[in-house]
C-alpha atoms as a PDB file:
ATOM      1  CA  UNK A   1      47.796 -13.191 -97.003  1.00  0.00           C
ATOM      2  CA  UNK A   2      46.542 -16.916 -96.748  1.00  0.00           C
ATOM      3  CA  UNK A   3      45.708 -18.584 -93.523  1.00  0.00           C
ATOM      4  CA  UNK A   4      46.004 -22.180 -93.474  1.00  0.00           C
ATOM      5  CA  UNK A   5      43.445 -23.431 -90.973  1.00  0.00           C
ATOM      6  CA  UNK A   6      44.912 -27.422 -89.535  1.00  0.00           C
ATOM      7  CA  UNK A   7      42.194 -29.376 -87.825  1.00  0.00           C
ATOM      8  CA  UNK A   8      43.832 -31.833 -85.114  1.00  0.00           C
ATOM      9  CA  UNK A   9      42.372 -34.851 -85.000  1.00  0.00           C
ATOM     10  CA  UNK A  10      42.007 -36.913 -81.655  1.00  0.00           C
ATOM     11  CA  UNK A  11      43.967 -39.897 -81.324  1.00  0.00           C
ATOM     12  CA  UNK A  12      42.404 -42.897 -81.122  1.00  0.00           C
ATOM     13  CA  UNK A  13      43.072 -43.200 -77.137  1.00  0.00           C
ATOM     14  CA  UNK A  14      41.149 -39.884 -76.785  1.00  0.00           C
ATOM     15  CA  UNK A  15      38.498 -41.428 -79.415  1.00  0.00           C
ATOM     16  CA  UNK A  16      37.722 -44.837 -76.970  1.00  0.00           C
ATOM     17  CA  UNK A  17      38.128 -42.563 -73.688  1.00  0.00           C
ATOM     18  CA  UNK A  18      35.205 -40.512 -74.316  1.00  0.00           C
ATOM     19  CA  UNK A  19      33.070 -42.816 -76.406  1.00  0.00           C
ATOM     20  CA  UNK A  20      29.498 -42.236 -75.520  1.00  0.00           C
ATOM     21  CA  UNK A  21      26.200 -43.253 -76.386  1.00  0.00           C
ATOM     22  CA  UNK A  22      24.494 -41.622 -79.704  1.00  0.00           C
ATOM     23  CA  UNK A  23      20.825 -41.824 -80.286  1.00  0.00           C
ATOM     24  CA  UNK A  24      20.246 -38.449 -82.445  1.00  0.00           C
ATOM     25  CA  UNK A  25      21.682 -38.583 -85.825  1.00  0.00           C
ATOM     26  CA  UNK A  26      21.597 -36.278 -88.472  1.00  0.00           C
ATOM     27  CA  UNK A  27      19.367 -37.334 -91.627  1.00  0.00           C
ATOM     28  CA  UNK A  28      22.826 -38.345 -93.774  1.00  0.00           C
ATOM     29  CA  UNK A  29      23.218 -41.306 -96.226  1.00  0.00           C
ATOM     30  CA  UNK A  30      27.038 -43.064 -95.427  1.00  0.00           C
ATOM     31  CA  UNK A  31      29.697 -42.623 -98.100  1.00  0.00           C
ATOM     32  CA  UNK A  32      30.741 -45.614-100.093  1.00  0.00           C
ATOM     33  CA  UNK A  33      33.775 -44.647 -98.814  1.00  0.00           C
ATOM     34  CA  UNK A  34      33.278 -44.965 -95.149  1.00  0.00           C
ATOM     35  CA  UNK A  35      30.764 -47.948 -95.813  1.00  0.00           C
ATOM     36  CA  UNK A  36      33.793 -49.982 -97.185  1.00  0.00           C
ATOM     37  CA  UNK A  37      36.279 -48.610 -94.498  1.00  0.00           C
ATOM     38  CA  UNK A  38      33.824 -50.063 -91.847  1.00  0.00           C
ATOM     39  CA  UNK A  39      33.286 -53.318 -94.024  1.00  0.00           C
ATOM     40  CA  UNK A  40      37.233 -53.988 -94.035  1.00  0.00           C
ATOM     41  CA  UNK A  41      37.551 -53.492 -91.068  1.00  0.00           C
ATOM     42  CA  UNK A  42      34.424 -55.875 -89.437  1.00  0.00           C
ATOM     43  CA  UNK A  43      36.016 -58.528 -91.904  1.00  0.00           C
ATOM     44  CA  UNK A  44      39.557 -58.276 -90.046  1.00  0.00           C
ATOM     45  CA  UNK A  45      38.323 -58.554 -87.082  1.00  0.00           C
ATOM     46  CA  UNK A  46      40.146 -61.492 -84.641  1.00  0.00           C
ATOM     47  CA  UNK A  47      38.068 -64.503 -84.699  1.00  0.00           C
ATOM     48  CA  UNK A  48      38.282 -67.855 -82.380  1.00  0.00           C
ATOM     49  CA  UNK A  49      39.911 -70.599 -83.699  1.00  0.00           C
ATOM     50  CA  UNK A  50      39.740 -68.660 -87.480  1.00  0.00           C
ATOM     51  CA  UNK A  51      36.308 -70.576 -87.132  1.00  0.00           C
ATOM     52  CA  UNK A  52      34.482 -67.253 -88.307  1.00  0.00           C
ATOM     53  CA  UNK A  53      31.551 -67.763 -86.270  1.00  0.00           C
ATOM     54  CA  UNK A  54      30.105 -64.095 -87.073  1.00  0.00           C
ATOM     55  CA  UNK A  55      28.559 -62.252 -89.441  1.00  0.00           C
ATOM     56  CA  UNK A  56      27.423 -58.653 -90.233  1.00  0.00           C
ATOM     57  CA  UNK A  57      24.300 -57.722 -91.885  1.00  0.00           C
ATOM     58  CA  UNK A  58      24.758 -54.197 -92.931  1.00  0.00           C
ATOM     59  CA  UNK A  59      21.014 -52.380 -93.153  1.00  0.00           C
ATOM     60  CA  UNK A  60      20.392 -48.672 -94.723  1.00  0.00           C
ATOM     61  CA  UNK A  61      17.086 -49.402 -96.417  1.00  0.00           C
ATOM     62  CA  UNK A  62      14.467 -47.036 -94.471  1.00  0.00           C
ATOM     63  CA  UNK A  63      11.586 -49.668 -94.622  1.00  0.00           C
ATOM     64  CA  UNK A  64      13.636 -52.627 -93.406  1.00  0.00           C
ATOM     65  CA  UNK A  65      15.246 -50.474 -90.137  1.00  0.00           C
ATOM     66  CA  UNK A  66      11.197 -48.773 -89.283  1.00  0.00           C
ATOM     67  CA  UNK A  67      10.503 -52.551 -89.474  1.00  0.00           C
ATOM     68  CA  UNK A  68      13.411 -53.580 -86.782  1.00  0.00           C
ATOM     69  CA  UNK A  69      12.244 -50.894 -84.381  1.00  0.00           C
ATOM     70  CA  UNK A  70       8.542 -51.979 -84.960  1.00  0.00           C
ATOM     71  CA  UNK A  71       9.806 -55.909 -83.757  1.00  0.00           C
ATOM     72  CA  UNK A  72      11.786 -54.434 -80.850  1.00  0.00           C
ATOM     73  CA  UNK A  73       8.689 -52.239 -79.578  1.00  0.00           C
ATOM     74  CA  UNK A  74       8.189 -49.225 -81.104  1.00  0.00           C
ATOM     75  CA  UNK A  75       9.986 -47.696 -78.132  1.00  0.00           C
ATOM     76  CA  UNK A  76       9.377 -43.629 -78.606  1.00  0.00           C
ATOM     77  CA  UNK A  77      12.823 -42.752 -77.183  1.00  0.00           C
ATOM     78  CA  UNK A  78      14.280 -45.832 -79.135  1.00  0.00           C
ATOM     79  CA  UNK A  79      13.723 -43.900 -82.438  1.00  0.00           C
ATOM     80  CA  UNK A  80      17.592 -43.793 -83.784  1.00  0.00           C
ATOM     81  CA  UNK A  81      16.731 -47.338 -84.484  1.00  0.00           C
ATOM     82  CA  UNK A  82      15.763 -46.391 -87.430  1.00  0.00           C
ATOM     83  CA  UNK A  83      16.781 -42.873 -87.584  1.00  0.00           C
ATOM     84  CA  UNK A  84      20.359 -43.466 -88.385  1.00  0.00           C
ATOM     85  CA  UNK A  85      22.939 -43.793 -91.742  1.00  0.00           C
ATOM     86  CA  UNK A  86      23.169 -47.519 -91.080  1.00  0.00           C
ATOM     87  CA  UNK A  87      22.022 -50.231 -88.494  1.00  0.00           C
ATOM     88  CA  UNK A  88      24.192 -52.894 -88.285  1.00  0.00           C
ATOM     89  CA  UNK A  89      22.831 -56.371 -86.975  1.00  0.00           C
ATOM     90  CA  UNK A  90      25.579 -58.826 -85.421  1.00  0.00           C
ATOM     91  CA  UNK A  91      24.811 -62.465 -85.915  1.00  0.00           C
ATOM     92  CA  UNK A  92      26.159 -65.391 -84.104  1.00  0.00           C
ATOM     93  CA  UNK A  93      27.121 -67.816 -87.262  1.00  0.00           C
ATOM     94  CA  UNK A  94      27.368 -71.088 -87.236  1.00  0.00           C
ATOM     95  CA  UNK A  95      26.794 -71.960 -91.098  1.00  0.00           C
ATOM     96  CA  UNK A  96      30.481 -71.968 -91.981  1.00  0.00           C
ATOM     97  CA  UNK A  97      31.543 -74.550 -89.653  1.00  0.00           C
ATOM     98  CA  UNK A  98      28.088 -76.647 -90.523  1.00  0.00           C
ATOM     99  CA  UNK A  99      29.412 -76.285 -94.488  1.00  0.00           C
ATOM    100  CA  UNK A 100      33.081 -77.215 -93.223  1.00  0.00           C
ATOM    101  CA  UNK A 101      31.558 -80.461 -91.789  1.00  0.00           C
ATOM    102  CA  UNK A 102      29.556 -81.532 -94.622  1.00  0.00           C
ATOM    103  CA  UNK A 103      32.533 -81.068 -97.160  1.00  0.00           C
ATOM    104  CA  UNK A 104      34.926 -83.407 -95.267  1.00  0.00           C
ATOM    105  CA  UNK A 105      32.393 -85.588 -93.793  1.00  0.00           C
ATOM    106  CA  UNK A 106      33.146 -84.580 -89.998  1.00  0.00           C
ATOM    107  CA  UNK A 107      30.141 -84.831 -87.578  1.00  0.00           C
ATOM    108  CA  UNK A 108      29.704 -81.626 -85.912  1.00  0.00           C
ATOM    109  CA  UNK A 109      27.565 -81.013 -82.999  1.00  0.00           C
ATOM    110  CA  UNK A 110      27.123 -77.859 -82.049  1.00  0.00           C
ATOM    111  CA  UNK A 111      24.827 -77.978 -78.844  1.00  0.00           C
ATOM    112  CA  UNK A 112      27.172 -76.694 -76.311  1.00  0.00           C
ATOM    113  CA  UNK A 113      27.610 -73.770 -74.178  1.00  0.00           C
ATOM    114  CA  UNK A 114      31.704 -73.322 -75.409  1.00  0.00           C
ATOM    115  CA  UNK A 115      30.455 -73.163 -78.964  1.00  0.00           C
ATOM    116  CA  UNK A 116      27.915 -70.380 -78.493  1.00  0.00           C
ATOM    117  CA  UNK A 117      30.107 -67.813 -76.058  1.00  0.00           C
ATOM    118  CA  UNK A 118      32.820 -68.195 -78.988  1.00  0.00           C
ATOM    119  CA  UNK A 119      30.093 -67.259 -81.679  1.00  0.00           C
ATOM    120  CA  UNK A 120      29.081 -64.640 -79.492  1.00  0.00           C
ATOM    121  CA  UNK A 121      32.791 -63.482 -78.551  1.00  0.00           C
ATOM    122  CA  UNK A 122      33.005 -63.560 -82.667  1.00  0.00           C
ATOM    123  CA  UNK A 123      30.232 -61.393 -83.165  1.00  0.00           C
ATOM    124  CA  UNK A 124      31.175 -58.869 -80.235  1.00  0.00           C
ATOM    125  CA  UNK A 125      35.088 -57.995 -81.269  1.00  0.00           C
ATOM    126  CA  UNK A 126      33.284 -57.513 -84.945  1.00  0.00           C
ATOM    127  CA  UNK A 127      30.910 -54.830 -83.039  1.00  0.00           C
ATOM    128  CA  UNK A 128      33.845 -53.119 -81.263  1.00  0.00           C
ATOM    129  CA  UNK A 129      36.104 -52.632 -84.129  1.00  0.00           C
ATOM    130  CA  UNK A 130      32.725 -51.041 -85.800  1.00  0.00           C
ATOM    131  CA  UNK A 131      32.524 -48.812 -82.913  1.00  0.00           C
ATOM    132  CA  UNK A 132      36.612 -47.756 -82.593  1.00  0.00           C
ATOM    133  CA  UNK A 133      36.378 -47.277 -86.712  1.00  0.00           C
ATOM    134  CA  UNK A 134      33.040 -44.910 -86.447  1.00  0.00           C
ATOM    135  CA  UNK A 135      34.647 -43.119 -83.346  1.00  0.00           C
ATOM    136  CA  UNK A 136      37.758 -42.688 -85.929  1.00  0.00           C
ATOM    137  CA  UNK A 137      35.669 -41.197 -88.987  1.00  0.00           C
ATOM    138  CA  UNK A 138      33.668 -38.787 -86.674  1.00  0.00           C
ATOM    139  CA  UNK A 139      30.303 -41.201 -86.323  1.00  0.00           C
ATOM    140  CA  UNK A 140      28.495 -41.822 -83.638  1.00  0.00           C
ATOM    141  CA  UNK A 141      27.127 -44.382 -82.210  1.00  0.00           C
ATOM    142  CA  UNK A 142      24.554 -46.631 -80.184  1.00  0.00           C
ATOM    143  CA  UNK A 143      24.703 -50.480 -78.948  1.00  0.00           C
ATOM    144  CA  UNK A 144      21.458 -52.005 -79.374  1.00  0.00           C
ATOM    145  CA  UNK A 145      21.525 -55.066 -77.256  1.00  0.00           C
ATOM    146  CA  UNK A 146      17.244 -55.154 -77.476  1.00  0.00           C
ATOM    147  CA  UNK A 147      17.724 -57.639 -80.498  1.00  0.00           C
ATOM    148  CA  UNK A 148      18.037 -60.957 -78.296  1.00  0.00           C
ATOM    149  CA  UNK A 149      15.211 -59.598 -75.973  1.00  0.00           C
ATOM    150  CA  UNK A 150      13.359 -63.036 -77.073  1.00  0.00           C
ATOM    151  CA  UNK A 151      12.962 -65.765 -78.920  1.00  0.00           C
ATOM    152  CA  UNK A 152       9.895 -63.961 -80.657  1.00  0.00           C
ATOM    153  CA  UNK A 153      11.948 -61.010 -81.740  1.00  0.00           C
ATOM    154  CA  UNK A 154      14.687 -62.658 -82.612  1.00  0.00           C
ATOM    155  CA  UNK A 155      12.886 -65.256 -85.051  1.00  0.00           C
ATOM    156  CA  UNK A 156      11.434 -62.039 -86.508  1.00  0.00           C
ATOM    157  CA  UNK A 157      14.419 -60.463 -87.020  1.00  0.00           C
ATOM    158  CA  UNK A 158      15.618 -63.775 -89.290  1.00  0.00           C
ATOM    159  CA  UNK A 159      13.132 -64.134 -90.918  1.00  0.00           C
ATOM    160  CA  UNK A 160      13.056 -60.248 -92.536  1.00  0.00           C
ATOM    161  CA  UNK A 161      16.894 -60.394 -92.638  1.00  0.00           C
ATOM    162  CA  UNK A 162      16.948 -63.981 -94.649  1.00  0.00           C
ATOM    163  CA  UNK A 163      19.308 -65.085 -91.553  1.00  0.00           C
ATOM    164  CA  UNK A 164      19.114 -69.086 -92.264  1.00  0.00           C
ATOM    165  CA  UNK A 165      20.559 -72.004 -91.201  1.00  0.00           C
ATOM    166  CA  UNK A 166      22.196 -72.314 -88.155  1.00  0.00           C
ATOM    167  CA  UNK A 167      22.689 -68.276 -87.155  1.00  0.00           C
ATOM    168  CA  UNK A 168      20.751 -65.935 -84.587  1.00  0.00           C
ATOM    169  CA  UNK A 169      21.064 -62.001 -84.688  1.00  0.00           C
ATOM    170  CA  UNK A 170      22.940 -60.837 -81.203  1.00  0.00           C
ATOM    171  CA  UNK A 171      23.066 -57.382 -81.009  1.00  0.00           C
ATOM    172  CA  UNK A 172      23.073 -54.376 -83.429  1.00  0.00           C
ATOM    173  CA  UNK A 173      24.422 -50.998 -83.584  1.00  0.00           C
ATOM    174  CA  UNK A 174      23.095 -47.863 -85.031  1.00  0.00           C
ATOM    175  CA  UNK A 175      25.633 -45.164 -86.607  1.00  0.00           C
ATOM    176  CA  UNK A 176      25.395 -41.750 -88.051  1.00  0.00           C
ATOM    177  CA  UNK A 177      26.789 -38.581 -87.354  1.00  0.00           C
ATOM    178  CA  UNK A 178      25.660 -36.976 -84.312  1.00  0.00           C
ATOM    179  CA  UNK A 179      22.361 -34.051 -84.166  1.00  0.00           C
ATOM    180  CA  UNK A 180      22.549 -34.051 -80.418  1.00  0.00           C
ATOM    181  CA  UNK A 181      26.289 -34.324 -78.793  1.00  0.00           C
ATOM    182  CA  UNK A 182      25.487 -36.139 -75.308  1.00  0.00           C
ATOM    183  CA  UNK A 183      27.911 -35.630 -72.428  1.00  0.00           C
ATOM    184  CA  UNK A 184      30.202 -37.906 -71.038  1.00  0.00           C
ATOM    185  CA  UNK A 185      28.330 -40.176 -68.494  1.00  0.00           C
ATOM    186  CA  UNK A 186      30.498 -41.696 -65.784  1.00  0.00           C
ATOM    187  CA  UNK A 187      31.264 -44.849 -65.468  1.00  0.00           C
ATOM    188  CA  UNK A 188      31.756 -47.357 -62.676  1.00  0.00           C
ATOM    189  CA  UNK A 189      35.170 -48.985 -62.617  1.00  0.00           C
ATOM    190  CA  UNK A 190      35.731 -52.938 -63.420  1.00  0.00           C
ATOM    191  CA  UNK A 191      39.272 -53.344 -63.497  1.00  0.00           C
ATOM    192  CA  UNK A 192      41.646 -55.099 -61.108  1.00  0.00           C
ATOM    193  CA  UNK A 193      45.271 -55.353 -61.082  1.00  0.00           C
ATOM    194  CA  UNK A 194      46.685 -58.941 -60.390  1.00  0.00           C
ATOM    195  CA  UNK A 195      43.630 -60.022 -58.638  1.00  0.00           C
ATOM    196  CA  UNK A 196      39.788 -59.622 -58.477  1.00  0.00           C
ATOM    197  CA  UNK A 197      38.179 -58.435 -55.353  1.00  0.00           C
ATOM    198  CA  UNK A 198      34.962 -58.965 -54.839  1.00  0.00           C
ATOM    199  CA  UNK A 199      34.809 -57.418 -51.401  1.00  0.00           C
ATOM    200  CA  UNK A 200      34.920 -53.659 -52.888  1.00  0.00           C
ATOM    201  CA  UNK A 201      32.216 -54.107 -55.189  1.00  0.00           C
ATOM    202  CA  UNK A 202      29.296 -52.335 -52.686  1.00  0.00           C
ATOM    203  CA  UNK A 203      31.900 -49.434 -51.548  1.00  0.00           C
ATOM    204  CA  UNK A 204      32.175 -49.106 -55.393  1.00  0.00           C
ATOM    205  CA  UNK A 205      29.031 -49.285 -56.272  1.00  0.00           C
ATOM    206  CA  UNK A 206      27.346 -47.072 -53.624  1.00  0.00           C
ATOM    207  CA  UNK A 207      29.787 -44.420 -54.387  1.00  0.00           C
ATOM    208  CA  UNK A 208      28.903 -44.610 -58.402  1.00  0.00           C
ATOM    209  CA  UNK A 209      25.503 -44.654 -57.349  1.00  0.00           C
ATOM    210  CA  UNK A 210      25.751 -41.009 -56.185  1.00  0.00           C
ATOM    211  CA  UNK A 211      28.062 -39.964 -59.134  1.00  0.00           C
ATOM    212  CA  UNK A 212      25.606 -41.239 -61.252  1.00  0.00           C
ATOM    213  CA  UNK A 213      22.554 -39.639 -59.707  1.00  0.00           C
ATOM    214  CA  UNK A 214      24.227 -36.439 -59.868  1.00  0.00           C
ATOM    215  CA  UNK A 215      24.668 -36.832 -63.403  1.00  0.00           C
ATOM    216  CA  UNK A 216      21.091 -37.546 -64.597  1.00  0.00           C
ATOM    217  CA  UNK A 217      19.908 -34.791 -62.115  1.00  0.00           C
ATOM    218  CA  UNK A 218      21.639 -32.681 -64.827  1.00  0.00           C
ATOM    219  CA  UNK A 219      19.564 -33.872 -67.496  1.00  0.00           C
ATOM    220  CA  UNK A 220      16.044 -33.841 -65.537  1.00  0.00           C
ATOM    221  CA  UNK A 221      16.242 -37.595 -64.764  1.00  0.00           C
ATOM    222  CA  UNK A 222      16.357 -39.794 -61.901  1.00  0.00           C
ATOM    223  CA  UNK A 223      17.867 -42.763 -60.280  1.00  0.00           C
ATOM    224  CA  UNK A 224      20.766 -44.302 -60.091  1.00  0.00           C
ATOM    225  CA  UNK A 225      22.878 -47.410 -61.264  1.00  0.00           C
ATOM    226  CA  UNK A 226      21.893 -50.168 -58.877  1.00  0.00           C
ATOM    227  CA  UNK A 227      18.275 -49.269 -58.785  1.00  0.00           C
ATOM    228  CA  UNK A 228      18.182 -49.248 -62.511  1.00  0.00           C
ATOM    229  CA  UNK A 229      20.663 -52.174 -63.577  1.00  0.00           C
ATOM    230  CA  UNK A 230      18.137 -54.894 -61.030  1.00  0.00           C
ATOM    231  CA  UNK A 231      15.250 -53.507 -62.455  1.00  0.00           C
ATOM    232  CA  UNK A 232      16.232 -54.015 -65.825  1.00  0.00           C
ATOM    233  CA  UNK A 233      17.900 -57.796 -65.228  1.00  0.00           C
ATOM    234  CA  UNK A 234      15.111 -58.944 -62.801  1.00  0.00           C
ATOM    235  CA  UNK A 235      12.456 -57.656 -66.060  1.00  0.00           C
ATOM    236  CA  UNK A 236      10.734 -60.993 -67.052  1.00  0.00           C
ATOM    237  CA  UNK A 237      12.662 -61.002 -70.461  1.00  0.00           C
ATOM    238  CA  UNK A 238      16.038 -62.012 -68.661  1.00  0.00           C
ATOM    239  CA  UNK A 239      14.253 -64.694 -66.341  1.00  0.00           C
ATOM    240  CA  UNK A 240      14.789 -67.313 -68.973  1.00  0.00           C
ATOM    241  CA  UNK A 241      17.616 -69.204 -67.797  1.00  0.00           C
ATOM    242  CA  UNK A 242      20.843 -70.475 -69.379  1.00  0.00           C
ATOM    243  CA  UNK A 243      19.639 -74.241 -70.226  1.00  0.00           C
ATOM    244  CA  UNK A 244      16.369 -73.079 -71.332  1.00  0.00           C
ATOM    245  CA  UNK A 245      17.556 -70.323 -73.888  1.00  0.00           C
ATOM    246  CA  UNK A 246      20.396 -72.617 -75.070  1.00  0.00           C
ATOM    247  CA  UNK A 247      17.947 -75.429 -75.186  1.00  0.00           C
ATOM    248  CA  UNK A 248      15.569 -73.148 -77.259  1.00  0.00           C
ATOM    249  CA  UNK A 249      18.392 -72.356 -79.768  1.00  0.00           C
ATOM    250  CA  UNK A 250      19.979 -75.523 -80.403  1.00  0.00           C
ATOM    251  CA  UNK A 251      16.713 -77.537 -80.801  1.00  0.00           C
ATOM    252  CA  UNK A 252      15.951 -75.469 -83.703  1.00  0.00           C
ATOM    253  CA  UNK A 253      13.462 -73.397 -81.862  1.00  0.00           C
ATOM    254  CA  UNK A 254      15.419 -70.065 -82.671  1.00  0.00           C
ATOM    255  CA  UNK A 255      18.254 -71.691 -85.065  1.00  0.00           C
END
């Protein structure tokens, strides 16, 4: 007698619904196979304007990702950095258009605020596809949003990438399959039908405040999320303000 054993995979709703956080992989080189699945995929990715204003730099070389996590800190519980099948670094592009302008003679100037949240936007639907397409081949995965902590890093980052011209690294995003399965943390809910109301934001948030408490009590930590989320944005790193960073890219200072 033969037993045919099916495996049922989750659908891709299931897949997004309890995506999570990954940050202990197992030590696994990714298949050619998946590695071009993921590739396609980044390159189909919606873009503004078909400006293509993103690009993907796609790192599995030991040295270069030990080298990453030594720019961003050396952070001991920031490790998967490096420990990981692939780290994938998300650029904010703006070489194409630059090229596009030179070829039929149009002036382009590119110091505005519109142009960069579109290269950003660019490089951030590129990241979630990544994500839904790991999620879909069983990988798991981590957002590494560390890479723009400043203009130090990030000029760091270029220069052992050979990111030129007019481009700056955004975010990355480690992925591997999973040593450690996490649970589910909770999250606080941001969406509104037919109109935002900003007047239920503190009922919200003190109530997910608690939820979330409860939840790293489980795992011997503490806090909550609107201790933690002021703490991290009031950190000197995010003082810089809007002019000042955009000034810093666009007068060649980090681009």
């Amino acid at each position: 007698m033969f037993y045919i054993l099916v495996y049922k995979r989750r659908n891709m709703i299931e897949n997004l619904i309890s995506r999570k956080s990954s940050r202990a992989f197992k030590d696994e080189k990714i298949s050619e196979k998946d590695l071009k699945t993921l590739i396609d995929v980044m390159n189909t990715s919606a873009t503004s304007s078909n400006a293509h204003q993103s690009s993907v730099i796609v790192v599995t070389e030991m040295n270069t990702k030990k080298k990453i996590y030594e720019i961003l800190g050396s952070n001991p519980t920031q490790t998967h950095i490096y420990k990981n099948s692939a780290l994938f670094v998300f650029v904010a592009d703006f070489n194409r258009t630059l090229i596009s302008s030179k070829i039929h003679k149009i002036s382009y100037k590119q110091n505005n605020l519109n142009d960069l949240l579109t290269a950003f936007g660019d490089a951030y639907i590129q990241a979630t596809r990544l994500e839904s397409a790991a999620l879909e081949l069983d990988f798991g995965t981590c957002y590494i949003g560390g890479i723009r902590n400043s203009a130090e890093s990030i000029l760091q980052i270029k220069k052992l990438l050979n990111i030129s011209g007019k481009a700056i690294p955004i975010l990355a995003i480690t992925l591997g399959k999973e040593e450690i399965k996490n649970g589910l943390k909770p999250k606080l809910n941001r969406v509104y039908l037919e109109k935002y109301d900003v007047s239920v934001l503190e009922k919200e948030i003190k109530a997910y405040d608690k939820v979330l408490n409860n939840f790293w009590t489980k795992l011997n930590m503490s806090g909550d999320y609107s201790s933690s989320t002021i703490k991290t944005y009031s950190n000197e790193v995010n003082n810089e303000t809007w002019k000042e960073t955009i000034d810093k890219i666009w007068t060649k200072e980090i681009i």
